[in-house]
C-alpha atoms as a PDB file:
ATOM      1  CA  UNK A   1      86.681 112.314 105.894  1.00  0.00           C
ATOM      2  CA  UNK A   2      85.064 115.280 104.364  1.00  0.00           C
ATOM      3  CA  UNK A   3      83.299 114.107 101.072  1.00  0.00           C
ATOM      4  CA  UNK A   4      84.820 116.351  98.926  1.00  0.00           C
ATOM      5  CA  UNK A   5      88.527 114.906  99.940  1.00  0.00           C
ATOM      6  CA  UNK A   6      86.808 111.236  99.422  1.00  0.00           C
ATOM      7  CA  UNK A   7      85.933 112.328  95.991  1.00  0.00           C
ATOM      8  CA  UNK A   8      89.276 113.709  95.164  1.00  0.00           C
ATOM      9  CA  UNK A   9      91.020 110.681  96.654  1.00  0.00           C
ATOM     10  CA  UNK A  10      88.938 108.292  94.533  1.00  0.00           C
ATOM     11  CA  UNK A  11      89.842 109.840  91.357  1.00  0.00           C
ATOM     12  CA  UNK A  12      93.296 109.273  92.102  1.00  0.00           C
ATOM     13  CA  UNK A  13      92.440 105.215  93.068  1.00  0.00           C
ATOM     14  CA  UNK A  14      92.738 103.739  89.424  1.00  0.00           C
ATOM     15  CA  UNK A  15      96.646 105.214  89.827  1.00  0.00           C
ATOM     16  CA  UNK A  16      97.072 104.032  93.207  1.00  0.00           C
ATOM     17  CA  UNK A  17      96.551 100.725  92.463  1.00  0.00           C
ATOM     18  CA  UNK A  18      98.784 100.495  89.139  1.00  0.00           C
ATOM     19  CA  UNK A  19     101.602 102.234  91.012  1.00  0.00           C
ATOM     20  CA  UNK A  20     100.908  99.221  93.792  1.00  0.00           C
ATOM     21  CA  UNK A  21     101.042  96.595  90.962  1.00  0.00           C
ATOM     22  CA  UNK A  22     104.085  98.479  89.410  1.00  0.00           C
ATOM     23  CA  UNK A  23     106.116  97.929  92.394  1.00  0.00           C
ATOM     24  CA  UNK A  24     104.795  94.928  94.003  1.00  0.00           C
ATOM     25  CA  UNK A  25     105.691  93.339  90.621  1.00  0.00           C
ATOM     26  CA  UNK A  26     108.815  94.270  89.933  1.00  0.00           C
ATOM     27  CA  UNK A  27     110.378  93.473  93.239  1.00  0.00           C
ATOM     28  CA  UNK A  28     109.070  90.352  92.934  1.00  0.00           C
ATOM     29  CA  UNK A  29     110.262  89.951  89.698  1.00  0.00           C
ATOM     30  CA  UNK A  30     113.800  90.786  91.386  1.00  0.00           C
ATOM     31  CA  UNK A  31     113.546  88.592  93.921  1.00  0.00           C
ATOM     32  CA  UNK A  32     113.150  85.471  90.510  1.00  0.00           C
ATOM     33  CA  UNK A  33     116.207  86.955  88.392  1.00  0.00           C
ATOM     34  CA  UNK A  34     117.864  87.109  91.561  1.00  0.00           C
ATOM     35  CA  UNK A  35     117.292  83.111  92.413  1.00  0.00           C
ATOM     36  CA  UNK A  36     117.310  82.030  88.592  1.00  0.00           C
ATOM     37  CA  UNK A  37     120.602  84.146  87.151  1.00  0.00           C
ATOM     38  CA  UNK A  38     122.801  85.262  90.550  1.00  0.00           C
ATOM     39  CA  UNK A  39     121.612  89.007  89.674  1.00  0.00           C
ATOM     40  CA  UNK A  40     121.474  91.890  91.966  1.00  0.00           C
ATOM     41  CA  UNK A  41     124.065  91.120  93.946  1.00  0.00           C
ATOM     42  CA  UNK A  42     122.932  87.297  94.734  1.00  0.00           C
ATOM     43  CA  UNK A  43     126.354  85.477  93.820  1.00  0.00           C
ATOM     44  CA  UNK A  44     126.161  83.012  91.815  1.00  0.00           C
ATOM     45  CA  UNK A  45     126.291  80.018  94.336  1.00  0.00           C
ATOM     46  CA  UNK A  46     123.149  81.043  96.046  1.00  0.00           C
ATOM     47  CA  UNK A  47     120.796  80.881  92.380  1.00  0.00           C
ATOM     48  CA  UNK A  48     118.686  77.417  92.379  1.00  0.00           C
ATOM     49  CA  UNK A  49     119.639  74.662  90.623  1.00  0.00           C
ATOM     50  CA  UNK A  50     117.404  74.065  87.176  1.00  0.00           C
ATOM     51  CA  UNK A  51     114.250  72.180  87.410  1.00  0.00           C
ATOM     52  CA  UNK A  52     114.627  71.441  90.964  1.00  0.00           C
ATOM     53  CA  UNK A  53     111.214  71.522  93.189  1.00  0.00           C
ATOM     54  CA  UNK A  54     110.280  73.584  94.885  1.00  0.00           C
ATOM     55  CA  UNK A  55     113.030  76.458  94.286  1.00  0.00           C
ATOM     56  CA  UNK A  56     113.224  76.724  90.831  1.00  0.00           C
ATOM     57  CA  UNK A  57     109.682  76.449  89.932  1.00  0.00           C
ATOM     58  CA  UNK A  58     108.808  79.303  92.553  1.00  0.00           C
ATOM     59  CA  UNK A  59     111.484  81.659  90.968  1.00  0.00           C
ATOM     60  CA  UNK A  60     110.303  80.958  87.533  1.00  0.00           C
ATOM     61  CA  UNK A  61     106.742  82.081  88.970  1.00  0.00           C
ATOM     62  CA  UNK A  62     108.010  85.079  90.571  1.00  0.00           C
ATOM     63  CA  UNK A  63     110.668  86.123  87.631  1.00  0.00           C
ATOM     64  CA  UNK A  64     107.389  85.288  85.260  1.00  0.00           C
ATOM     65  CA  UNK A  65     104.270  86.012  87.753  1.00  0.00           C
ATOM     66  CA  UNK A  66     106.435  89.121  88.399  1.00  0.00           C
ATOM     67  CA  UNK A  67     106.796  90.508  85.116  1.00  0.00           C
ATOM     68  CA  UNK A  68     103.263  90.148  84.090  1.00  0.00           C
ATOM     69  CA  UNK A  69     101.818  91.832  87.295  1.00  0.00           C
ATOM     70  CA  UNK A  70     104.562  94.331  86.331  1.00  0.00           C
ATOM     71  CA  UNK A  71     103.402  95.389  83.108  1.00  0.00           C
ATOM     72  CA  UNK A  72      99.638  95.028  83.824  1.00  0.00           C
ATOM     73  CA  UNK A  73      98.940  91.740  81.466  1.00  0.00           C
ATOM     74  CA  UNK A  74      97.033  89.205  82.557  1.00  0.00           C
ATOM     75  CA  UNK A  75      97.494  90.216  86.036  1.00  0.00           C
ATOM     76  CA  UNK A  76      94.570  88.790  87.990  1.00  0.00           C
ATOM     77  CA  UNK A  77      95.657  85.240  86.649  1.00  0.00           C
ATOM     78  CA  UNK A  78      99.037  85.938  87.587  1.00  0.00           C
ATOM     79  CA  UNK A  79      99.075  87.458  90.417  1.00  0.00           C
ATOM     80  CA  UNK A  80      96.373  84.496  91.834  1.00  0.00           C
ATOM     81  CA  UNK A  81      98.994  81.729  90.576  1.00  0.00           C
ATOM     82  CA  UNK A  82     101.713  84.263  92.376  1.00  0.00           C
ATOM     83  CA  UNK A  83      99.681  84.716  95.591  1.00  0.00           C
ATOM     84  CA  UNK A  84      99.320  81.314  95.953  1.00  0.00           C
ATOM     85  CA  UNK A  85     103.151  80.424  95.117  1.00  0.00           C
ATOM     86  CA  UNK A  86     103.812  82.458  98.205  1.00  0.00           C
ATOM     87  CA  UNK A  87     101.372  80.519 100.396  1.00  0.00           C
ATOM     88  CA  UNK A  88     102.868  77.473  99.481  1.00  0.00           C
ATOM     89  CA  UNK A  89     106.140  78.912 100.550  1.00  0.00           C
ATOM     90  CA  UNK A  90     105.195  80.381 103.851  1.00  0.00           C
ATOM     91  CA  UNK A  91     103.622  77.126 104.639  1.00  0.00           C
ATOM     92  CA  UNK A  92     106.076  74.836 103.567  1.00  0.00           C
ATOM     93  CA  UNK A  93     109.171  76.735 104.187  1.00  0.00           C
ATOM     94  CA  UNK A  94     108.869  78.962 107.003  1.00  0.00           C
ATOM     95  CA  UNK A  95     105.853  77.826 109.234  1.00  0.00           C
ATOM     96  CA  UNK A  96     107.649  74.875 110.257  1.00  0.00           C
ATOM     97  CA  UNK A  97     110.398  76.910 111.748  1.00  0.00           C
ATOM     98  CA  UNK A  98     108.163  78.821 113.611  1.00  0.00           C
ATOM     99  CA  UNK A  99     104.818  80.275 114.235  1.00  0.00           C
ATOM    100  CA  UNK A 100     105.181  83.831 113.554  1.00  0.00           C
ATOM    101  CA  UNK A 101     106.254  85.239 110.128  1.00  0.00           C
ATOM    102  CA  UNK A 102     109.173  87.746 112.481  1.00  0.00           C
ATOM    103  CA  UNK A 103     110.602  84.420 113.878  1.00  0.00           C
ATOM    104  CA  UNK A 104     110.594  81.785 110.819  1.00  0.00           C
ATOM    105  CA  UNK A 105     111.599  84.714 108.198  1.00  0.00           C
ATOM    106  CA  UNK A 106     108.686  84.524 106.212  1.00  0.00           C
ATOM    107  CA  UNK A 107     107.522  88.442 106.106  1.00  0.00           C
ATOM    108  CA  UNK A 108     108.458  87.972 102.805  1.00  0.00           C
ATOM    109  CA  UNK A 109     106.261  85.515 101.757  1.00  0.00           C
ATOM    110  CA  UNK A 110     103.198  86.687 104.008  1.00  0.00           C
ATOM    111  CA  UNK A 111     103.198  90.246 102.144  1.00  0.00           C
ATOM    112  CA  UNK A 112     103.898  89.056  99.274  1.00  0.00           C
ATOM    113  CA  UNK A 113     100.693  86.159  99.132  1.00  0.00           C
ATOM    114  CA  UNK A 114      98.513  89.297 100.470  1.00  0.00           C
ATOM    115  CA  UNK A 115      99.441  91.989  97.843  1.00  0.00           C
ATOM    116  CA  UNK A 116      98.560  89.722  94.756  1.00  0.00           C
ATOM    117  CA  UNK A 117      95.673  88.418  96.860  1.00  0.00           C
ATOM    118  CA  UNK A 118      94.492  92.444  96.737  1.00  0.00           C
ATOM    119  CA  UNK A 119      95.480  92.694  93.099  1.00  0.00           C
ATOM    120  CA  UNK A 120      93.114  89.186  92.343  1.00  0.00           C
ATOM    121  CA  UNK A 121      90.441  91.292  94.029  1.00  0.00           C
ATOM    122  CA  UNK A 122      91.147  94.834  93.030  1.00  0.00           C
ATOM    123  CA  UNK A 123      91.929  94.172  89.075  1.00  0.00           C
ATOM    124  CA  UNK A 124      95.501  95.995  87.734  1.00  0.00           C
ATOM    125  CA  UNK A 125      94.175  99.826  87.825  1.00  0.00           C
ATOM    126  CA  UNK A 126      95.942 102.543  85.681  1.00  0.00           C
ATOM    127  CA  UNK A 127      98.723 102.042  83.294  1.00  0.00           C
ATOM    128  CA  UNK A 128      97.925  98.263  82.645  1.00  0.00           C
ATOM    129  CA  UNK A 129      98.933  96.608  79.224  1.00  0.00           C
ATOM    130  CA  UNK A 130      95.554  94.994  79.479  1.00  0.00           C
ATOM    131  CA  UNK A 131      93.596  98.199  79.178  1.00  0.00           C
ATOM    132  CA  UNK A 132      95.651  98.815  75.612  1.00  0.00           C
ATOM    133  CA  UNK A 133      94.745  95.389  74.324  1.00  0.00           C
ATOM    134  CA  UNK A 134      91.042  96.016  75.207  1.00  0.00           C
ATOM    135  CA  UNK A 135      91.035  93.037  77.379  1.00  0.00           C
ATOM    136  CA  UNK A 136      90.764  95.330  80.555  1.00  0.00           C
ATOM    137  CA  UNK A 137      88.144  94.484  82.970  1.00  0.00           C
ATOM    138  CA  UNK A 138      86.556  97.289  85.077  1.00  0.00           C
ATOM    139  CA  UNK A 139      86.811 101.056  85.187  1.00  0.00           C
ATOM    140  CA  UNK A 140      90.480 100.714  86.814  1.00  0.00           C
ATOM    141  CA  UNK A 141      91.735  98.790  84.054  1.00  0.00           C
ATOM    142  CA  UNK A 142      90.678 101.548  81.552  1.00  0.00           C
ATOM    143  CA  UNK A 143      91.075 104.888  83.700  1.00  0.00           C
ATOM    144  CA  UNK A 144      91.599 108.016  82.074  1.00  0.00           C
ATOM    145  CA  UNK A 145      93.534 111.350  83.853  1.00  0.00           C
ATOM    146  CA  UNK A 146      91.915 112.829  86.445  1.00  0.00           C
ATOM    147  CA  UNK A 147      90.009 115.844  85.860  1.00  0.00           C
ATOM    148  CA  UNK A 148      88.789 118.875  88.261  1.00  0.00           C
ATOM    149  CA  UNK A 149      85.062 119.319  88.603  1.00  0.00           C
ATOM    150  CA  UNK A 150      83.941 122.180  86.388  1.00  0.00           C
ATOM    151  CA  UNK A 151      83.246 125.306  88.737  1.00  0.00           C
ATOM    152  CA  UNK A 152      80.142 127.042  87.949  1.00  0.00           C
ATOM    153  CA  UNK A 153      80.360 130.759  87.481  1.00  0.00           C
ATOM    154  CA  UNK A 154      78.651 132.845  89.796  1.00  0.00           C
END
């Protein structure tokens, strides 16, 4: 890539990211509301029982875990414990069935455990509720609009 279309897309990274963490979160966030409360058109016979391992605890994670990533607070702790609630599940649940994530329906899980693995790694990037708090970590976490270089009159 020509350098100056590097530079341009790396001013634009800090936003990339937080609109990845947006999104990522929230539908995983769906996927907990769905299991906990019957919402989004789940009925209501297909939510998890309370306190019952490992179903409930993993939507709790992922309505919680979720919501966090989400908004951008505390989301390298949460989207490590949500990364790894995903593992777990892929593991446990759909290994078993079969070998590949297409056969034992776990493309779910797989994607999920990798996108909060990248978030653990890459920090929460623009628009975080860390970076308002001050407890931000990083120049993603406390990005500021990108700006065009200054053109020098000739």
């Amino acid at each position: 890539m020509p350098d100056s279309l590097t530079a341009s897309l790396n001013r634009y990274q800090p936003y990339a990211i937080g609109g990845f963490r947006i999104v990522v979160g929230f539908l995983f966030a769906c996927h907990g509301a769905a299991s906990l409360f019957g919402l989004l058109g789940v009925p209501d016979n297909a939510t998890v029982d309370a306190w019952t391992w490992p179903g409930w605890y993993a939507a709790v994670i992922q309505l919680v875990g979720g919501t966090l990533v989400m908004l951008g607070l505390g989301t390298r702790a949460a989207a490590f414990v949500s990364s790894g609630s995903m593992a777990y599940a892929y593991f446990k649940v759909h290994q078993p069935e079969a070998l590949f994530p297409l056969e034992n329906n776990g493309e779910a899980s797989a994607m999920f455990c990798w996108a909060f693995l990248l978030l653990v790694f890459t920090g929460p990037g623009a628009l975080a509720l860390d970076g308002l708090f001050g407890r931000g970590s990083g120049a993603t976490a406390r990005a500021t609009l990108p700006r065009e270089p200054a053109r020098s009159a000739r």
